[in-house]
N, C-alpha and C. Protein backbone atom coordinates (compact mmCIF):
# COMPACT_ATOMS: atom_id res chain seq x y z
N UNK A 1 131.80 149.69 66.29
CA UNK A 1 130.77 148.90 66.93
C UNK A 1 131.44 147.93 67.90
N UNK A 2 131.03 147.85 68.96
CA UNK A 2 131.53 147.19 70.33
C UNK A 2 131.57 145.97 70.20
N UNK A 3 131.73 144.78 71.04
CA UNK A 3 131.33 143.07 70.82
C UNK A 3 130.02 143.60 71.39
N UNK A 4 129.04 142.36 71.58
CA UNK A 4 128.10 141.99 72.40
C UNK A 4 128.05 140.60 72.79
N UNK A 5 128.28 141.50 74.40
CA UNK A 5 128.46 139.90 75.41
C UNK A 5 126.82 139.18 75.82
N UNK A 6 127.11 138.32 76.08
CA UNK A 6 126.14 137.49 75.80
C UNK A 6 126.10 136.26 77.12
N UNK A 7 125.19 136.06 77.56
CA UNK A 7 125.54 135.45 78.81
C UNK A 7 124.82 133.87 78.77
N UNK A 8 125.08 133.16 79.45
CA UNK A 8 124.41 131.47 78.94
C UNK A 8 123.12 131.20 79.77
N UNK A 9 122.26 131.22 79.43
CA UNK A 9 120.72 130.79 79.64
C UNK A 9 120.31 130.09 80.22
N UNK A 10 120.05 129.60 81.59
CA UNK A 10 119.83 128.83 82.24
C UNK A 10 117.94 128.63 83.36
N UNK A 11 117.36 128.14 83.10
CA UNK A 11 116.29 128.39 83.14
C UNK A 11 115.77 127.74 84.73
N UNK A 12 116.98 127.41 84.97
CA UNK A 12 116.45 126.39 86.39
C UNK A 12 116.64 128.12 87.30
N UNK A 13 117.31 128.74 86.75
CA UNK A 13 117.16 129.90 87.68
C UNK A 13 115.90 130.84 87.57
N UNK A 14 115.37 130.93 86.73
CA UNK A 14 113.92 131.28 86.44
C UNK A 14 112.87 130.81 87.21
N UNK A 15 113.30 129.22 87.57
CA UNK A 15 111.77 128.65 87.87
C UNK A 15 111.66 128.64 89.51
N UNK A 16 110.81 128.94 90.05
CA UNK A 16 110.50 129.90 91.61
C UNK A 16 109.74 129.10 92.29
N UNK A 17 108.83 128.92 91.79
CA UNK A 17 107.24 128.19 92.19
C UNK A 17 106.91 127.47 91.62
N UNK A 18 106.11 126.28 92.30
CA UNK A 18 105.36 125.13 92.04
C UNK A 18 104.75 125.53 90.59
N UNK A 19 104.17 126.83 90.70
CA UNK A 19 103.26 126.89 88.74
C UNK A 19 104.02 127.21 88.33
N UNK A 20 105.64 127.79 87.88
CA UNK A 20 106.15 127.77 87.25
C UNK A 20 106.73 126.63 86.90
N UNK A 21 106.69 126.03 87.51
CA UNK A 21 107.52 124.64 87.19
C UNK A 21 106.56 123.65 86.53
N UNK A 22 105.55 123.83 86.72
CA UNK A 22 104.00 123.45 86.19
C UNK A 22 104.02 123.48 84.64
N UNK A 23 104.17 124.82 84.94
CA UNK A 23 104.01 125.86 82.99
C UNK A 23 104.92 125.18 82.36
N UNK A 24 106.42 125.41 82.95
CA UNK A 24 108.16 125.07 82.11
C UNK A 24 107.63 122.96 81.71
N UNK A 25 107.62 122.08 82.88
CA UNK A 25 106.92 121.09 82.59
C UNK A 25 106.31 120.50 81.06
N UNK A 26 104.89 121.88 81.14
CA UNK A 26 103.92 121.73 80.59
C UNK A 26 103.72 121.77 79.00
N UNK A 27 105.37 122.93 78.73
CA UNK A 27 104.88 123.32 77.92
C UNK A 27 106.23 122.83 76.67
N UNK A 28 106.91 121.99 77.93
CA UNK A 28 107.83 120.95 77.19
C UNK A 28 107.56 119.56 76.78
N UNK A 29 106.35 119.31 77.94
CA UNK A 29 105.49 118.14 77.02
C UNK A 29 104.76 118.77 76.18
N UNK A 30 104.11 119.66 75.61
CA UNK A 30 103.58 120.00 74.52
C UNK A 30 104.14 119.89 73.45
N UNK A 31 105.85 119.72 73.38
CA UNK A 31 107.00 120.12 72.15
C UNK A 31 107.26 118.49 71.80
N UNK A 32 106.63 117.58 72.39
CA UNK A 32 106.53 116.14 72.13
C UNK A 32 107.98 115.88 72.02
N UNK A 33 108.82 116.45 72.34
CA UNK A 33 110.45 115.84 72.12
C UNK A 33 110.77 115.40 73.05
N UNK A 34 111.50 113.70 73.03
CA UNK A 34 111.91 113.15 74.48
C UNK A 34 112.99 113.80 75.10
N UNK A 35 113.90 114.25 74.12
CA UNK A 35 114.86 114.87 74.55
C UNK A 35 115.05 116.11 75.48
N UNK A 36 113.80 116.80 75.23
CA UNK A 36 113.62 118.05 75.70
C UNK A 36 112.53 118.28 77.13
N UNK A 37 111.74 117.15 76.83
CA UNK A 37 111.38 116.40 78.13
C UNK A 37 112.79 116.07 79.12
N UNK A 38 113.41 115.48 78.43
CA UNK A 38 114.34 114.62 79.73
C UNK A 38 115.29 115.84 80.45
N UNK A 39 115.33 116.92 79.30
CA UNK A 39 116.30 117.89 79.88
C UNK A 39 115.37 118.96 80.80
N UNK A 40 114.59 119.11 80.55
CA UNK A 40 113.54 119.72 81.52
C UNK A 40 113.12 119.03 83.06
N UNK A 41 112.80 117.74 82.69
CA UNK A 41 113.05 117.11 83.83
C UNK A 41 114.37 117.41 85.22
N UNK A 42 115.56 117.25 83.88
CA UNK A 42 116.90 117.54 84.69
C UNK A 42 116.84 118.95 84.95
N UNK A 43 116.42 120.16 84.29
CA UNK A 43 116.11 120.99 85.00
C UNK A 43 115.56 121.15 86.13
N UNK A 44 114.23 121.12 85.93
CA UNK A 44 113.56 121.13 87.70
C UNK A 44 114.53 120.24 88.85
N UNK A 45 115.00 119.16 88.38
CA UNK A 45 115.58 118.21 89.11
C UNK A 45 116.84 119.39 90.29
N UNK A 46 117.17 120.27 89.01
CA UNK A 46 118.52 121.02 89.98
C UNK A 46 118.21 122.02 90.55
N UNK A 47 117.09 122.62 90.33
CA UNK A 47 116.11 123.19 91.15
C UNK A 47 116.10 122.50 92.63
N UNK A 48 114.82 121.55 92.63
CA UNK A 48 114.92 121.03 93.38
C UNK A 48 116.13 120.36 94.45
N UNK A 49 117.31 119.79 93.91
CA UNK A 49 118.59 119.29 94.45
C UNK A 49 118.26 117.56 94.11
N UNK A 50 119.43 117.75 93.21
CA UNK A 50 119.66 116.87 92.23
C UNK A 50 119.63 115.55 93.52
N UNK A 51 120.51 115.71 94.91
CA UNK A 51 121.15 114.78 95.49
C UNK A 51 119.53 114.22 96.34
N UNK A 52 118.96 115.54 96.57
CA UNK A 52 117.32 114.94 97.32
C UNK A 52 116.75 113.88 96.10
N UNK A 53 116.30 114.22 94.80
CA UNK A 53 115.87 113.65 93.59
C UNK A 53 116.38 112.25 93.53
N UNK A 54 117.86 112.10 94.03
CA UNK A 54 118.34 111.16 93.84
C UNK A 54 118.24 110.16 94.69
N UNK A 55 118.06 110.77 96.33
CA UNK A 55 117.93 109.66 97.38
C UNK A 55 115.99 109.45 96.85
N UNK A 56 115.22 110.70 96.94
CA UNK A 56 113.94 109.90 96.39
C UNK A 56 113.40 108.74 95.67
N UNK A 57 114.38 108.96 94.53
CA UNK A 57 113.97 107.63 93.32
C UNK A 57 114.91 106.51 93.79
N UNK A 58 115.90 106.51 94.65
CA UNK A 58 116.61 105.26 94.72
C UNK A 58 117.80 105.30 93.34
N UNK A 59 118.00 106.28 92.97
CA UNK A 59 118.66 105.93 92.11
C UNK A 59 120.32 106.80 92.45
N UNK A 60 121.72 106.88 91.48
CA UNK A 60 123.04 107.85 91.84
C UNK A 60 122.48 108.88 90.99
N UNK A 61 123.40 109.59 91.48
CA UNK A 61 123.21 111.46 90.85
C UNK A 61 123.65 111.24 89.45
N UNK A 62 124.79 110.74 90.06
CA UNK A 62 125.30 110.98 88.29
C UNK A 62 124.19 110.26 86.82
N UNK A 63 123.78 108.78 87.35
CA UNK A 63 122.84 108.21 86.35
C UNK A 63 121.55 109.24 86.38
N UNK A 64 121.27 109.99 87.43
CA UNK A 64 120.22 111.08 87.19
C UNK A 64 120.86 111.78 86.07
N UNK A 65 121.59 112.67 86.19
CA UNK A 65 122.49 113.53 85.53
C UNK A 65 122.72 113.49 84.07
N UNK A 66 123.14 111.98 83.91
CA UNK A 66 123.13 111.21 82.37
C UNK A 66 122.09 111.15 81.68
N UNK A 67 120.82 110.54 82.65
CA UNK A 67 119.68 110.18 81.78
C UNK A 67 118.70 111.57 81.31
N UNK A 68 118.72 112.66 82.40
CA UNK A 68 118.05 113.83 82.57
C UNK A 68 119.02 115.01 81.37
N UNK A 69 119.71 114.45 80.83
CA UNK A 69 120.69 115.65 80.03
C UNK A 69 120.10 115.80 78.41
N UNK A 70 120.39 116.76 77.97
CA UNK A 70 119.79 116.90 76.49
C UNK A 70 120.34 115.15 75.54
N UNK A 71 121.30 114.54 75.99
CA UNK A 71 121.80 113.33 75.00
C UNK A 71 121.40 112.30 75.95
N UNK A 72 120.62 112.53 76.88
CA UNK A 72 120.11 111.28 77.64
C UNK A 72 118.81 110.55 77.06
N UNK A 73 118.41 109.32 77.45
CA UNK A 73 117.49 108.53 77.38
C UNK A 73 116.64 107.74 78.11
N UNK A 74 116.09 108.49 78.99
CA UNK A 74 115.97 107.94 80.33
C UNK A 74 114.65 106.97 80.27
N UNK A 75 114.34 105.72 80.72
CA UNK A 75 113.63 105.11 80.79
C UNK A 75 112.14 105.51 81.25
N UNK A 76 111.28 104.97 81.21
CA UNK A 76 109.90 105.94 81.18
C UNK A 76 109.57 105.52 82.44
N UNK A 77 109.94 104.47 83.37
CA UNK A 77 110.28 104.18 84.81
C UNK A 77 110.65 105.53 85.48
N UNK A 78 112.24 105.79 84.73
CA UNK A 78 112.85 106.82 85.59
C UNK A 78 112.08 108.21 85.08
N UNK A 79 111.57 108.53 83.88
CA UNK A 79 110.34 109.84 84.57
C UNK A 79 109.89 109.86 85.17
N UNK A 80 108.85 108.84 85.38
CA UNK A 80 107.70 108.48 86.29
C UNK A 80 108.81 108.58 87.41
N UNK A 81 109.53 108.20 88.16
CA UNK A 81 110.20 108.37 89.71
C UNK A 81 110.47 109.13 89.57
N UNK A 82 111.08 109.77 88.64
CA UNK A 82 111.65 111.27 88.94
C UNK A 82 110.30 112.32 89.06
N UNK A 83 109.54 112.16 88.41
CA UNK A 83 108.17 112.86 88.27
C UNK A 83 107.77 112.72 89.86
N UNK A 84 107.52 111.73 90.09
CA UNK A 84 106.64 111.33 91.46
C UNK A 84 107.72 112.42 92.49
N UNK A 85 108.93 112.12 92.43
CA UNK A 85 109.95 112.67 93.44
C UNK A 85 109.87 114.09 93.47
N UNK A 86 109.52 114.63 92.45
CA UNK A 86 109.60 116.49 91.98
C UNK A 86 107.98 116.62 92.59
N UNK A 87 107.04 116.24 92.51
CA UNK A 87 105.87 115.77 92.87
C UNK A 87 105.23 116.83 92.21
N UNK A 88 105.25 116.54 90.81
CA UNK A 88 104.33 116.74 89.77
C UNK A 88 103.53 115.53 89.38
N UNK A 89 102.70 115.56 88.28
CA UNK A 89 101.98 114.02 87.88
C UNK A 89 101.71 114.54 86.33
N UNK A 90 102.07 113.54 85.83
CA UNK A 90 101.43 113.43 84.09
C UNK A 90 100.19 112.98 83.78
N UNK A 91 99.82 113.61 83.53
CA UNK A 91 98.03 113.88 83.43
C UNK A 91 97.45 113.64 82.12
N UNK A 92 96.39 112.74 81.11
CA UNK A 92 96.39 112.75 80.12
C UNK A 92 94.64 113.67 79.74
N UNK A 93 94.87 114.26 78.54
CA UNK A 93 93.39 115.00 78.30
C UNK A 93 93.92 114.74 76.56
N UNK A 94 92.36 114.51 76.02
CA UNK A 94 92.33 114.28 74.78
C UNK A 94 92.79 115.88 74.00
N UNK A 95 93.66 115.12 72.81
CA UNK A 95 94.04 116.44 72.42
C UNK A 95 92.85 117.59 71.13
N UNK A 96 93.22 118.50 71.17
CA UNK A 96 92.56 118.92 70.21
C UNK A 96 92.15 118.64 68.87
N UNK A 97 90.95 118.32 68.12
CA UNK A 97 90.64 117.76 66.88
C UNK A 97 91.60 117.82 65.74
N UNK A 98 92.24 118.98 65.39
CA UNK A 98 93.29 119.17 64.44
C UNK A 98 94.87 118.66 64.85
N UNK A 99 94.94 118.18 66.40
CA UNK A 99 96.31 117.43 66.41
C UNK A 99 96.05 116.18 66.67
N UNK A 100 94.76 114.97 66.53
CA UNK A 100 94.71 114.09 67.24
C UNK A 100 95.42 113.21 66.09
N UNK A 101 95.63 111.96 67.06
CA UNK A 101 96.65 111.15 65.69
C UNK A 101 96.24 109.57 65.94
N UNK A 102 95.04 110.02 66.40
CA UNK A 102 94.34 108.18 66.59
C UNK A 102 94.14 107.78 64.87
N UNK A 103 94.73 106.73 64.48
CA UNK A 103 94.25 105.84 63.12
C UNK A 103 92.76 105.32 63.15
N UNK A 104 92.19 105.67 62.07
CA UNK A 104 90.69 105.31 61.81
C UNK A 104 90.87 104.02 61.41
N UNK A 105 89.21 103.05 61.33
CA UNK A 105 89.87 101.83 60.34
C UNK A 105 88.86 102.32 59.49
N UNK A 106 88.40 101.10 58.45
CA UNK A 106 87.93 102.08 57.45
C UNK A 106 86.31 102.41 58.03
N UNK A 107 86.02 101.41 59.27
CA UNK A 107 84.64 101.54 59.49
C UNK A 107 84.37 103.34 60.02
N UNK A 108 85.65 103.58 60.52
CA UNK A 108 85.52 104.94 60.86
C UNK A 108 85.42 104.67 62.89
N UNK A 109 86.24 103.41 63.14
CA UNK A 109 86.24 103.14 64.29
C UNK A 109 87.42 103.84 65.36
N UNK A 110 87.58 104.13 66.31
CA UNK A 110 89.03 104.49 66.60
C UNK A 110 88.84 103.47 68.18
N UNK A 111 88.15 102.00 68.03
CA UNK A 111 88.42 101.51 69.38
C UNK A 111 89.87 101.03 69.16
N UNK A 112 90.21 100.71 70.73
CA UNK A 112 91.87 100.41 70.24
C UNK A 112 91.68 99.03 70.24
N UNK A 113 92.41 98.31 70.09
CA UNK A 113 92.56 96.76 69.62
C UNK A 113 92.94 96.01 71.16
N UNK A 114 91.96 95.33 71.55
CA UNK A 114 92.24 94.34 72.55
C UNK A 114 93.68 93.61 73.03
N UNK A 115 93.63 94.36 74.06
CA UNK A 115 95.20 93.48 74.93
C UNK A 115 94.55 91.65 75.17
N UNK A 116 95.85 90.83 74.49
CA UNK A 116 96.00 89.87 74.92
C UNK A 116 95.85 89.28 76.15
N UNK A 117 95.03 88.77 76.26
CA UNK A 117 94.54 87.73 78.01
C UNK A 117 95.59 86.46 77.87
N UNK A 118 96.09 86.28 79.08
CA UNK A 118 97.05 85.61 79.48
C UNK A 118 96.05 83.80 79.57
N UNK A 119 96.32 82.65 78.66
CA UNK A 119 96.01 81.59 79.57
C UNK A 119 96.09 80.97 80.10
N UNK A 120 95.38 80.26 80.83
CA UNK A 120 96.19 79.13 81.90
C UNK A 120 96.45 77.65 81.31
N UNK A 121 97.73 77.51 81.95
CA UNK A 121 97.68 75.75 81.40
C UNK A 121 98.20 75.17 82.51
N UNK A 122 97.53 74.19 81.98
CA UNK A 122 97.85 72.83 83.54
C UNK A 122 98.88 72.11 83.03
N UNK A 123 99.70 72.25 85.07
CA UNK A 123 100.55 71.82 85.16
C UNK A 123 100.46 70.17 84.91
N UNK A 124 101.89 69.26 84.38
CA UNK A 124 101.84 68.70 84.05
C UNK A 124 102.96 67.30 84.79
């Protein structure tokens, strides 16, 4: 029985078109992992050209590179610019009844709890 060669997987070569990149995107935010988000991101990113991505957001290649990698952590700033720059958009739709993960209270309420209003005080 022979070896079997085996070749390394790279998916930025797969992705062609705007809906593919849509789907690959789409279906890595579905897997709720930041990690796998950020590396998908850095995918399309080299698609696109990492160095365009980079003059877009204002940011260096390499901190693209770092934050966009499977051990990166990229700030939810730098999705959003990197997002805007790839010129996709994150879109929110309520999820399906059996995955939703809103907390009830016991009234059986799911409003969310009021953001703090800022007050004013006089100067003194």
């Amino acid at each position: 029985m022979g070896k079997l060669k085996t070749t390394r997987w790279d998916s930025a070569e797969h992705l062609r078109s705007d809906e593919e990149i849509a789907a690959y995107m789409e279906a890595a935010l579905e897997q709720g992992d930041p990690a796998l988000i950020a590396h998908a991101l850095g995918t399309v990113a080299r698609v696109r050209g990492m160095t365009q991505i980079a003059r877009d957001t204002g940011m260096a290649r390499e901190a693209l590179y770092r934050a966009l990698s499977p051990e990166g952590n990229p700030s939810f700033s730098t999705v959003l610019r990197v997002m805007d720059a790839l010129g996709i958009a994150l879109t929110v739709a309520p999820r399906p009844a059996s995955k939703a993960r809103i907390p009830r209270r016991a009234t059986g309420s799911t409003r969310l709890p009021r953001a703090p209003t800022a007050r004013k005080t006089a100067d003194r």
